[in-house]
C-alpha atoms as a PDB file:
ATOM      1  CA  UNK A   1     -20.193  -6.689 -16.637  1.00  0.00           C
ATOM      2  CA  UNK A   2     -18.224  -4.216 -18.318  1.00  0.00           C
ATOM      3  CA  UNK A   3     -14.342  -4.285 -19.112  1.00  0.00           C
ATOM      4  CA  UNK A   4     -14.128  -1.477 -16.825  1.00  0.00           C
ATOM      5  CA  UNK A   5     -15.335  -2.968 -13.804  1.00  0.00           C
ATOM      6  CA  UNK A   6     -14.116  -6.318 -14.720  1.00  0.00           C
ATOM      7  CA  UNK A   7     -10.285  -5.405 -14.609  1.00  0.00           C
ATOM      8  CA  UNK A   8     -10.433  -2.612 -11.847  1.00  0.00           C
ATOM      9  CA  UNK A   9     -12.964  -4.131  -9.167  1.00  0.00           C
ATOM     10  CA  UNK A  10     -12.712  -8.028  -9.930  1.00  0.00           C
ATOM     11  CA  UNK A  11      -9.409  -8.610 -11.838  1.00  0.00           C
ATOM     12  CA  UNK A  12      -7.299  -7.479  -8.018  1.00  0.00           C
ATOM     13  CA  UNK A  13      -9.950  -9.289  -5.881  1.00  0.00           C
ATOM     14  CA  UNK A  14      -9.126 -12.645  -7.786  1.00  0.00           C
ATOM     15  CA  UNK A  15      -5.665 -12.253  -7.939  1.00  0.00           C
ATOM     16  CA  UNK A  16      -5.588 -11.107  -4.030  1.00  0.00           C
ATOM     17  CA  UNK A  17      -7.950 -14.175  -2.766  1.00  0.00           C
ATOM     18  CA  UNK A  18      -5.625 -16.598  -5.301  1.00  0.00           C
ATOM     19  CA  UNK A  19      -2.357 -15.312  -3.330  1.00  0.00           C
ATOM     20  CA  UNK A  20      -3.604 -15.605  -0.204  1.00  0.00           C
ATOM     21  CA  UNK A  21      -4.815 -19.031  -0.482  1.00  0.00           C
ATOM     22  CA  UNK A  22      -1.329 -20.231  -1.655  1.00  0.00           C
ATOM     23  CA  UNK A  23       0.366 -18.242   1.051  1.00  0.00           C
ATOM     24  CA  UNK A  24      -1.870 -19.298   4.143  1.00  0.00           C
ATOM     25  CA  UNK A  25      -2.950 -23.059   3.127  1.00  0.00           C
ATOM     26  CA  UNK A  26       0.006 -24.274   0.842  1.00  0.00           C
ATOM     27  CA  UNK A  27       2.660 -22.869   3.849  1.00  0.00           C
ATOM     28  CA  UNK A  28       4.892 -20.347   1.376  1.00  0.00           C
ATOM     29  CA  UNK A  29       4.009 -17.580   3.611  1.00  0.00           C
ATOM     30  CA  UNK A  30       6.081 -19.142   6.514  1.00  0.00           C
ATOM     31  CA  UNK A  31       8.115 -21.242   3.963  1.00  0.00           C
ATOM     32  CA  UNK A  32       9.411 -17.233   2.598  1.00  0.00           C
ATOM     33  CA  UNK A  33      10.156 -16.305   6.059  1.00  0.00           C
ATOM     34  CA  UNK A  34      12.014 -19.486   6.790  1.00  0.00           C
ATOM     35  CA  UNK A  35      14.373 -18.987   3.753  1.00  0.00           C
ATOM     36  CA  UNK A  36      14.904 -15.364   4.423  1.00  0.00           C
ATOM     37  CA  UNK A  37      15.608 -16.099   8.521  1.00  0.00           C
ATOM     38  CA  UNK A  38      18.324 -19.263   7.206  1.00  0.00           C
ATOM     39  CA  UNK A  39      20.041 -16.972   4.457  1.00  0.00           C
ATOM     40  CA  UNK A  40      20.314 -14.342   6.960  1.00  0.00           C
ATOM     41  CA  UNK A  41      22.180 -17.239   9.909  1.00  0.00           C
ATOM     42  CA  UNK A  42      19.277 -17.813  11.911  1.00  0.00           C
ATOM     43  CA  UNK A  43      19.051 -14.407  13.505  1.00  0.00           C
ATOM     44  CA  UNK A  44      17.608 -11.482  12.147  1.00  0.00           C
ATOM     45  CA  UNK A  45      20.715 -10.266  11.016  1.00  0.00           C
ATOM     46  CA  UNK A  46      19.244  -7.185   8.915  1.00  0.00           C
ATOM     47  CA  UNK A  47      16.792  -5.620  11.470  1.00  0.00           C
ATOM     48  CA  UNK A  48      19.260  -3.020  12.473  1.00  0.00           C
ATOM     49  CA  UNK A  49      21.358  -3.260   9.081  1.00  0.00           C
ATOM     50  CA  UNK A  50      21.828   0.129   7.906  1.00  0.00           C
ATOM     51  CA  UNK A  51      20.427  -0.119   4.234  1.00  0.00           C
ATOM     52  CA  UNK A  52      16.952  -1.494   5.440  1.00  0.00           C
ATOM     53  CA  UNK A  53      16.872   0.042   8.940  1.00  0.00           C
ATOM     54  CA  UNK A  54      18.037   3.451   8.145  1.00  0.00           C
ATOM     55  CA  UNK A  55      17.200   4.166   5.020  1.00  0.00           C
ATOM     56  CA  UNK A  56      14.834   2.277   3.390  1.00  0.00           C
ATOM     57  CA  UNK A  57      12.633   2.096   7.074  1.00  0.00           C
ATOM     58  CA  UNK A  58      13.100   5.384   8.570  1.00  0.00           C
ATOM     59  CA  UNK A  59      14.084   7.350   5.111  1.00  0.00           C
ATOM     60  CA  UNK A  60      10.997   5.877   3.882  1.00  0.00           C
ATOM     61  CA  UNK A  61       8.801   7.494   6.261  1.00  0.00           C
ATOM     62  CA  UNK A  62      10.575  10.746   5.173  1.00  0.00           C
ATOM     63  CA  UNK A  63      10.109  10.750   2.101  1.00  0.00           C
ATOM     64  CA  UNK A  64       6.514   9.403   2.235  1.00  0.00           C
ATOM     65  CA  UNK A  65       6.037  12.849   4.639  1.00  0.00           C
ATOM     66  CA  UNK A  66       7.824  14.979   2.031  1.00  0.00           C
ATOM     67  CA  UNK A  67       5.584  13.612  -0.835  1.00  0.00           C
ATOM     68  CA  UNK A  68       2.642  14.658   1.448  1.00  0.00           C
ATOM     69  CA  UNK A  69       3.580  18.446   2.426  1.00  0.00           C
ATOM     70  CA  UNK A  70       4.656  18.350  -1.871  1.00  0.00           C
ATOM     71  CA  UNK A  71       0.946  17.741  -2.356  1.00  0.00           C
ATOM     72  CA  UNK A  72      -0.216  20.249   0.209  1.00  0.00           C
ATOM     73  CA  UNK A  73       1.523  22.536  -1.283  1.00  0.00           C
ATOM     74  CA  UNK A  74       0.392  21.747  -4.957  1.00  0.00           C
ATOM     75  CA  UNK A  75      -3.322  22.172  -3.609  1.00  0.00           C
ATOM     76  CA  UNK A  76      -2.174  25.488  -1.836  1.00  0.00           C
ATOM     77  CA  UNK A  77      -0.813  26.571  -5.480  1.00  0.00           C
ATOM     78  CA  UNK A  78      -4.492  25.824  -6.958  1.00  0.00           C
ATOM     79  CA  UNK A  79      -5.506  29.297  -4.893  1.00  0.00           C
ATOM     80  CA  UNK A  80      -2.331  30.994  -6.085  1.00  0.00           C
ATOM     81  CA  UNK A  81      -2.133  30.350  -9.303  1.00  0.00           C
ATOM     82  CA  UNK A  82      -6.035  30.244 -11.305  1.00  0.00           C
ATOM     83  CA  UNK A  83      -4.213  28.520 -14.016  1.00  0.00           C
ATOM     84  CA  UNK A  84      -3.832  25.202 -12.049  1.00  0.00           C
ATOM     85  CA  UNK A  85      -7.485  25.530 -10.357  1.00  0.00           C
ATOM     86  CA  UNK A  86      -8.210  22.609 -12.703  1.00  0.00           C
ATOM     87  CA  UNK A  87      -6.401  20.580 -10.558  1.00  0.00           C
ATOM     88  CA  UNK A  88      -7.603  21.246  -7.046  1.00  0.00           C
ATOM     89  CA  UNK A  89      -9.817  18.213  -6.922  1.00  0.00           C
ATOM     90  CA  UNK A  90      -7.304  15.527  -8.119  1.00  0.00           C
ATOM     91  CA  UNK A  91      -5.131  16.422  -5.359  1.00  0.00           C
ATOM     92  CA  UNK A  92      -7.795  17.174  -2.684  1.00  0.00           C
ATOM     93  CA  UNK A  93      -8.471  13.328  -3.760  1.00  0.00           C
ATOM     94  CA  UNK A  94      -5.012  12.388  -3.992  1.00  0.00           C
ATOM     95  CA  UNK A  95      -4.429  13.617  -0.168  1.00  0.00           C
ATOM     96  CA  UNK A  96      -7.423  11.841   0.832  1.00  0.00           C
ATOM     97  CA  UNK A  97      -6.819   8.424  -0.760  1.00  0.00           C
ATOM     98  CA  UNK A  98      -2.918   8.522   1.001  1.00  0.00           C
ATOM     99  CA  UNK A  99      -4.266   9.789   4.712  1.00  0.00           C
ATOM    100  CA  UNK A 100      -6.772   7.340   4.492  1.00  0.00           C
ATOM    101  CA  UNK A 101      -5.051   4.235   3.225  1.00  0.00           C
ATOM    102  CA  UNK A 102      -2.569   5.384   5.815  1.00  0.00           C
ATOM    103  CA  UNK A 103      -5.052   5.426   8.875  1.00  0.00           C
ATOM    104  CA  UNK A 104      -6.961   2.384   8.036  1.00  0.00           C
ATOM    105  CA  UNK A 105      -3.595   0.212   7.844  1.00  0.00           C
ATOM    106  CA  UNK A 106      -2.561   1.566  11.323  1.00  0.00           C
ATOM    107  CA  UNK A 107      -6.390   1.196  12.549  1.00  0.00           C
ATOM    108  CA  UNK A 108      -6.550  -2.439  11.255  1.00  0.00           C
ATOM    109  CA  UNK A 109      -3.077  -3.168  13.060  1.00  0.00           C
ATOM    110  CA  UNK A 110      -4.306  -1.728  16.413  1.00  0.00           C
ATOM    111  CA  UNK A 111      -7.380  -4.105  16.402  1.00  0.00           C
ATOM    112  CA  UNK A 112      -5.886  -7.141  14.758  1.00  0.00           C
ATOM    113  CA  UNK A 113      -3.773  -9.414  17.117  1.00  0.00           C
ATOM    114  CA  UNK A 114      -1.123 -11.089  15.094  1.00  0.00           C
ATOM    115  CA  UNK A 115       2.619 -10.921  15.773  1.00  0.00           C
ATOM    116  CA  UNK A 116       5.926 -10.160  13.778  1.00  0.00           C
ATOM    117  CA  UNK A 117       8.194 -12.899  12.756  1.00  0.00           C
ATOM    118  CA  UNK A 118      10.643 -11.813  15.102  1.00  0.00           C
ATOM    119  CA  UNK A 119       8.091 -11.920  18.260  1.00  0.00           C
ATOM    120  CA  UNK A 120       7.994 -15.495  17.139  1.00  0.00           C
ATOM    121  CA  UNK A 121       9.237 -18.612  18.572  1.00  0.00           C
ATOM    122  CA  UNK A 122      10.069 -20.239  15.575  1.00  0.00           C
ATOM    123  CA  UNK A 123      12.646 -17.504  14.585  1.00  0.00           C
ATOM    124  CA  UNK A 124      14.121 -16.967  18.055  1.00  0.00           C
ATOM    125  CA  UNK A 125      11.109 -14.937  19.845  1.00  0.00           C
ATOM    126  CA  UNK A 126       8.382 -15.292  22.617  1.00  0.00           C
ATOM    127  CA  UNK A 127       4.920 -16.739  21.094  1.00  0.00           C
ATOM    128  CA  UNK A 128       3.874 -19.373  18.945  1.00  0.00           C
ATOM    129  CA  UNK A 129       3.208 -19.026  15.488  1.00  0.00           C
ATOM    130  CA  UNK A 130      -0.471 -19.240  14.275  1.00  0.00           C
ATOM    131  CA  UNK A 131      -1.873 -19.181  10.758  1.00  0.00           C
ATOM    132  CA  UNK A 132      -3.267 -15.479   9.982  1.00  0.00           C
ATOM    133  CA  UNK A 133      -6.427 -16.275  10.275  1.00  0.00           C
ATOM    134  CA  UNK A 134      -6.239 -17.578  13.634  1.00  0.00           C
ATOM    135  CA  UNK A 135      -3.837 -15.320  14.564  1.00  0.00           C
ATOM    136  CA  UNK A 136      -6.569 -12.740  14.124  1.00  0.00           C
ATOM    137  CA  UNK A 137      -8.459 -13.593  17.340  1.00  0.00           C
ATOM    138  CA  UNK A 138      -5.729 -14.600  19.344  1.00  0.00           C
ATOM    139  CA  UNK A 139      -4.597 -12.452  22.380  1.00  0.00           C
ATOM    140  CA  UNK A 140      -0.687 -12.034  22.154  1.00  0.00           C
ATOM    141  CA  UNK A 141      -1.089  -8.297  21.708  1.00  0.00           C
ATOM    142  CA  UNK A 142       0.664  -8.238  18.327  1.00  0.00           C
ATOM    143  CA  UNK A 143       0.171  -5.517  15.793  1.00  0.00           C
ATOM    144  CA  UNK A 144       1.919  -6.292  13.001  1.00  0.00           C
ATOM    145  CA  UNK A 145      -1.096  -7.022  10.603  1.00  0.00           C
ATOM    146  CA  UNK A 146      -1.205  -5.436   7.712  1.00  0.00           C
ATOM    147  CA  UNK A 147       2.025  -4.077   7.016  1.00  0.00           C
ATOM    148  CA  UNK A 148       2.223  -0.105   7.949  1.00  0.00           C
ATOM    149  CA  UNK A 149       5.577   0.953   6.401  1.00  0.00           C
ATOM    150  CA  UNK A 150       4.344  -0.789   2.780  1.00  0.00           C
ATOM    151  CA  UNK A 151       1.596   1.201   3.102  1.00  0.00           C
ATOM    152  CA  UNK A 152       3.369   4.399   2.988  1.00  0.00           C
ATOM    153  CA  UNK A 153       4.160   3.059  -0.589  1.00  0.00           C
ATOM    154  CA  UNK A 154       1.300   1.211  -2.029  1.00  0.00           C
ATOM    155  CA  UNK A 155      -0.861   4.634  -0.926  1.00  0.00           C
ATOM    156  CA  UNK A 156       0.709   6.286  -3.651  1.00  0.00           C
ATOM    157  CA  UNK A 157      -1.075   3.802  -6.428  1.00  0.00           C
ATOM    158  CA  UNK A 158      -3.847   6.377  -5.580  1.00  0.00           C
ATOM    159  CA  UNK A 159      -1.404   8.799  -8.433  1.00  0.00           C
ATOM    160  CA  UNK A 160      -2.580   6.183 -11.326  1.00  0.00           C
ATOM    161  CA  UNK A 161      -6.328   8.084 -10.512  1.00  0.00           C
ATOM    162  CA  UNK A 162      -4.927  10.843 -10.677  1.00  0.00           C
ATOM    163  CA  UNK A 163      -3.305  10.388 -13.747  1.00  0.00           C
ATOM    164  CA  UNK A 164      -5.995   9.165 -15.381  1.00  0.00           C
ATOM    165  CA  UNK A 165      -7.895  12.012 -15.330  1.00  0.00           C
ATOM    166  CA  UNK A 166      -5.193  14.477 -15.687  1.00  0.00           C
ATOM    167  CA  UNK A 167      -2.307  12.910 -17.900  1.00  0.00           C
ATOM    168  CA  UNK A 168      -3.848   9.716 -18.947  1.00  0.00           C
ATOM    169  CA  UNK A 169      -0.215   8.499 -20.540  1.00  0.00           C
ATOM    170  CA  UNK A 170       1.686   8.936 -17.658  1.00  0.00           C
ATOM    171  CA  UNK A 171      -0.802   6.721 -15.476  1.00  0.00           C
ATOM    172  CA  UNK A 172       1.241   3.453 -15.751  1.00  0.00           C
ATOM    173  CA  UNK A 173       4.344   4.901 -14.820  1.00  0.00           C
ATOM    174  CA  UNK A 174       2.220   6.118 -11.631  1.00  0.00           C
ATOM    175  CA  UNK A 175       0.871   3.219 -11.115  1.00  0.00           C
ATOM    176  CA  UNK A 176       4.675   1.667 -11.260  1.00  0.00           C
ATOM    177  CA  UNK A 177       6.030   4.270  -8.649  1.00  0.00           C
ATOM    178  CA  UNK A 178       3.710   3.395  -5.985  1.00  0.00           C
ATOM    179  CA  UNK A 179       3.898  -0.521  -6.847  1.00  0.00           C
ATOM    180  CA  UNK A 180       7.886  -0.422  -6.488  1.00  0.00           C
ATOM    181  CA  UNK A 181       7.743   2.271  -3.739  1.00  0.00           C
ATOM    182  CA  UNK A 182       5.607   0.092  -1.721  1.00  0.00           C
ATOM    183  CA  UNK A 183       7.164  -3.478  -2.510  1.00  0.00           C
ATOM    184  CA  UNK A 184      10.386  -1.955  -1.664  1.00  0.00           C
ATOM    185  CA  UNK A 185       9.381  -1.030   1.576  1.00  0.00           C
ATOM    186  CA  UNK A 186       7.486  -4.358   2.296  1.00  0.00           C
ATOM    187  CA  UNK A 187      10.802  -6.506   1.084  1.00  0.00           C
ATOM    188  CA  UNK A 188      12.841  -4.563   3.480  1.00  0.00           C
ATOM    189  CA  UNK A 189      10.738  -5.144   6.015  1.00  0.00           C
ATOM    190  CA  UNK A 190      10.384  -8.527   5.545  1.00  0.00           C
ATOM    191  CA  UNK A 191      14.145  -9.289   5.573  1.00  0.00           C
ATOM    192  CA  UNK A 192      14.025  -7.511   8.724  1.00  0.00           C
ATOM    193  CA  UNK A 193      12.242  -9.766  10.359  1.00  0.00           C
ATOM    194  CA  UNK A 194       9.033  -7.305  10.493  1.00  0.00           C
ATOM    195  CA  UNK A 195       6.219  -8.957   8.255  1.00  0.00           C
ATOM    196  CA  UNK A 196       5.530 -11.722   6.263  1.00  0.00           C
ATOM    197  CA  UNK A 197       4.471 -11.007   2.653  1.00  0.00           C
ATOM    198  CA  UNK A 198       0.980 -11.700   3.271  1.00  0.00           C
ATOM    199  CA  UNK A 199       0.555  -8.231   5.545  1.00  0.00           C
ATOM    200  CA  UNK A 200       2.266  -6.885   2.374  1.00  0.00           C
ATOM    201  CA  UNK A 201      -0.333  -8.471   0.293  1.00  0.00           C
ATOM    202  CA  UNK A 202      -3.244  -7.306   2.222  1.00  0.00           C
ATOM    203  CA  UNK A 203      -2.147  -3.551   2.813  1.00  0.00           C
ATOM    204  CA  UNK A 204      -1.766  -3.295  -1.260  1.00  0.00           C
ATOM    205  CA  UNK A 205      -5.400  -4.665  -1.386  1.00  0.00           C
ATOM    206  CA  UNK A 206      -6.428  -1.852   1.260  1.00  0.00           C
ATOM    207  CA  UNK A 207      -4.622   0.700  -0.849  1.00  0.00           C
ATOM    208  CA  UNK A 208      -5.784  -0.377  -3.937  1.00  0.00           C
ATOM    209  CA  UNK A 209      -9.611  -0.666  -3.373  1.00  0.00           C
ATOM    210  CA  UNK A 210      -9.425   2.820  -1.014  1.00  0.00           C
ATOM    211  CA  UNK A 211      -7.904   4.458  -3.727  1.00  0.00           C
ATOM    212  CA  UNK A 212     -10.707   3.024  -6.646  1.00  0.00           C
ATOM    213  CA  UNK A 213     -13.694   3.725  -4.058  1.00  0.00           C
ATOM    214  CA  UNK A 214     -12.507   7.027  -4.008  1.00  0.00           C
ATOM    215  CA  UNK A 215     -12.189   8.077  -7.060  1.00  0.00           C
ATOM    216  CA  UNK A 216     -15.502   6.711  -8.234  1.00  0.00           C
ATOM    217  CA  UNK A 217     -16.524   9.361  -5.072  1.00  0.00           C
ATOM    218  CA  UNK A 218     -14.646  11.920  -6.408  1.00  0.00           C
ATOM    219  CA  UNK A 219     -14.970  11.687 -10.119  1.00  0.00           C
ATOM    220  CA  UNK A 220     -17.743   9.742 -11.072  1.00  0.00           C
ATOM    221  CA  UNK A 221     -19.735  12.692 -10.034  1.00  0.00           C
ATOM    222  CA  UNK A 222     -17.730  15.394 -11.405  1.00  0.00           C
ATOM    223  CA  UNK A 223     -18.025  16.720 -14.757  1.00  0.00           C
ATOM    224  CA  UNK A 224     -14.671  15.956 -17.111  1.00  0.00           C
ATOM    225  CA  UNK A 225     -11.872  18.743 -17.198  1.00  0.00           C
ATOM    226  CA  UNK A 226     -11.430  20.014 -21.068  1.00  0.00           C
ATOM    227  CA  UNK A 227      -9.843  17.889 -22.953  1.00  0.00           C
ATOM    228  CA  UNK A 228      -6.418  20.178 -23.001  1.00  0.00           C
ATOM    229  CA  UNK A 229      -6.224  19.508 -19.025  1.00  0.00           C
ATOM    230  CA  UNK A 230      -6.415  15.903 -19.089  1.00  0.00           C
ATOM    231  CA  UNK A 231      -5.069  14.802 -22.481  1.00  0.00           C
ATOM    232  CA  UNK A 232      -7.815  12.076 -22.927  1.00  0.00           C
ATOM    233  CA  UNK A 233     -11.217  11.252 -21.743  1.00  0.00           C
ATOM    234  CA  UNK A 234     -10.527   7.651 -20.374  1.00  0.00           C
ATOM    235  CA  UNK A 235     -13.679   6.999 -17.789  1.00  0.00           C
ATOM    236  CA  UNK A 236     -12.656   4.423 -15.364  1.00  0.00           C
ATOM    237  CA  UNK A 237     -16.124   3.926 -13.866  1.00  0.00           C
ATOM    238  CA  UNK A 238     -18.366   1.409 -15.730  1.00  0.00           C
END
């Protein structure tokens, strides 16, 4: 087993199964939610607060749009300008990995059946609460499982890829933006009442593992851009 493979592939799944285990069997997923709903007076005071409402939910999904068209565009410039061609398939991938992270988080929480806190009777709402994985196969018509708006963040950990083969010392700093983008969402959400932090947890897995098994797609095929285009030579594949 190389390092590679060991800390890209392996090194998440262990530290996603270990999270969910304490968050579904030792309670702190509903524990979380239980402390957030008392702090906020026993009512979802936040839903329709303006900071997580307006700006972080619905100025979120703008600005996840806008960082879309600015990639469309960037791969438009790639015909315009033969000086950037070099680039064309990082962002082909990069507008992939976020349209497909995107669509498999709204697929999964079409076909998954598993309410929102607020739906819940616990915090003031119509059905019972069941464990995730129970709530699964249930038929209360939820879809709140994973967690879409956090996904319009943790898509963009697809940019530490990119950076890796294109500015290899910028890729932590990518990989940074789309952790905080995404976790910023996901808290807001959750103080609204929206998610618990396990449908956070998952839709960073989703994210995460679309964006690797893309890249390996992408790259591990490709031959390596000259060293002036990328910076380094840092193969993530192993």
């Amino acid at each position: 087993m190389t390092r590679t493979r060991l800390f890209y592939w392996f090194l998440p799944l262990f530290l996603f199964l270990i999270s969910n285990l304490l968050l579904e069997y030792e309670n702190l997923d509903i524990e979380l939610a239980d402390a957030i709903f008392s702090w906020e007076g026993y009512h979802w005071f936040l839903r329709n607060f303006w900071i997580t409402n307006n700006l972080i939910h619905s100025g979120g999904r703008a600005l996840v749009g806008l960082l879309v068209v600015l990639v469309l565009l960037g791969l438009a410039s790639t015909w315009i300008f033969p000086t950037l061609r070099h680039y064309r398939p990082g962002l082909i991938y990069l507008f992939t990995v976020v349209a497909l992270s995107l669509s498999l988080v709204s697929l999964f929480k079409h076909i998954t059946h598993i309410n929102c806190p607020w739906d819940l009777q616990r915090y003031g709402g119509n059905y019972p609460y069941h464990p995730l994985y129970d709530a699964i196969f249930s038929t209360s018509g939820g879809s709140c499982f994973p967690a879409g708006h956090a996904s319009g963040g943790y898509a963009w950990v697809a940019l530490y890829f990119f950076c890796v083969m294109y500015k290899y010392q910028w890729r932590r700093a990518a990989l940074m933006f789309g952790l905080i983008l995404g976790l910023t969402f996901g808290i807001a959400q959750q103080l609204r009442g929206a998610h618990f932090l396990s449908h956070d947890i998952w839709t960073l897995c989703i994210c995460w593992y679309t964006s690797l098994s893309i890249y390996h797609f992408f790259f591990a095929r490709m031959e390596p851009l000259p060293i002036e285009a990328r910076n380094l030579p840092p193969p993530v594949h192993g």
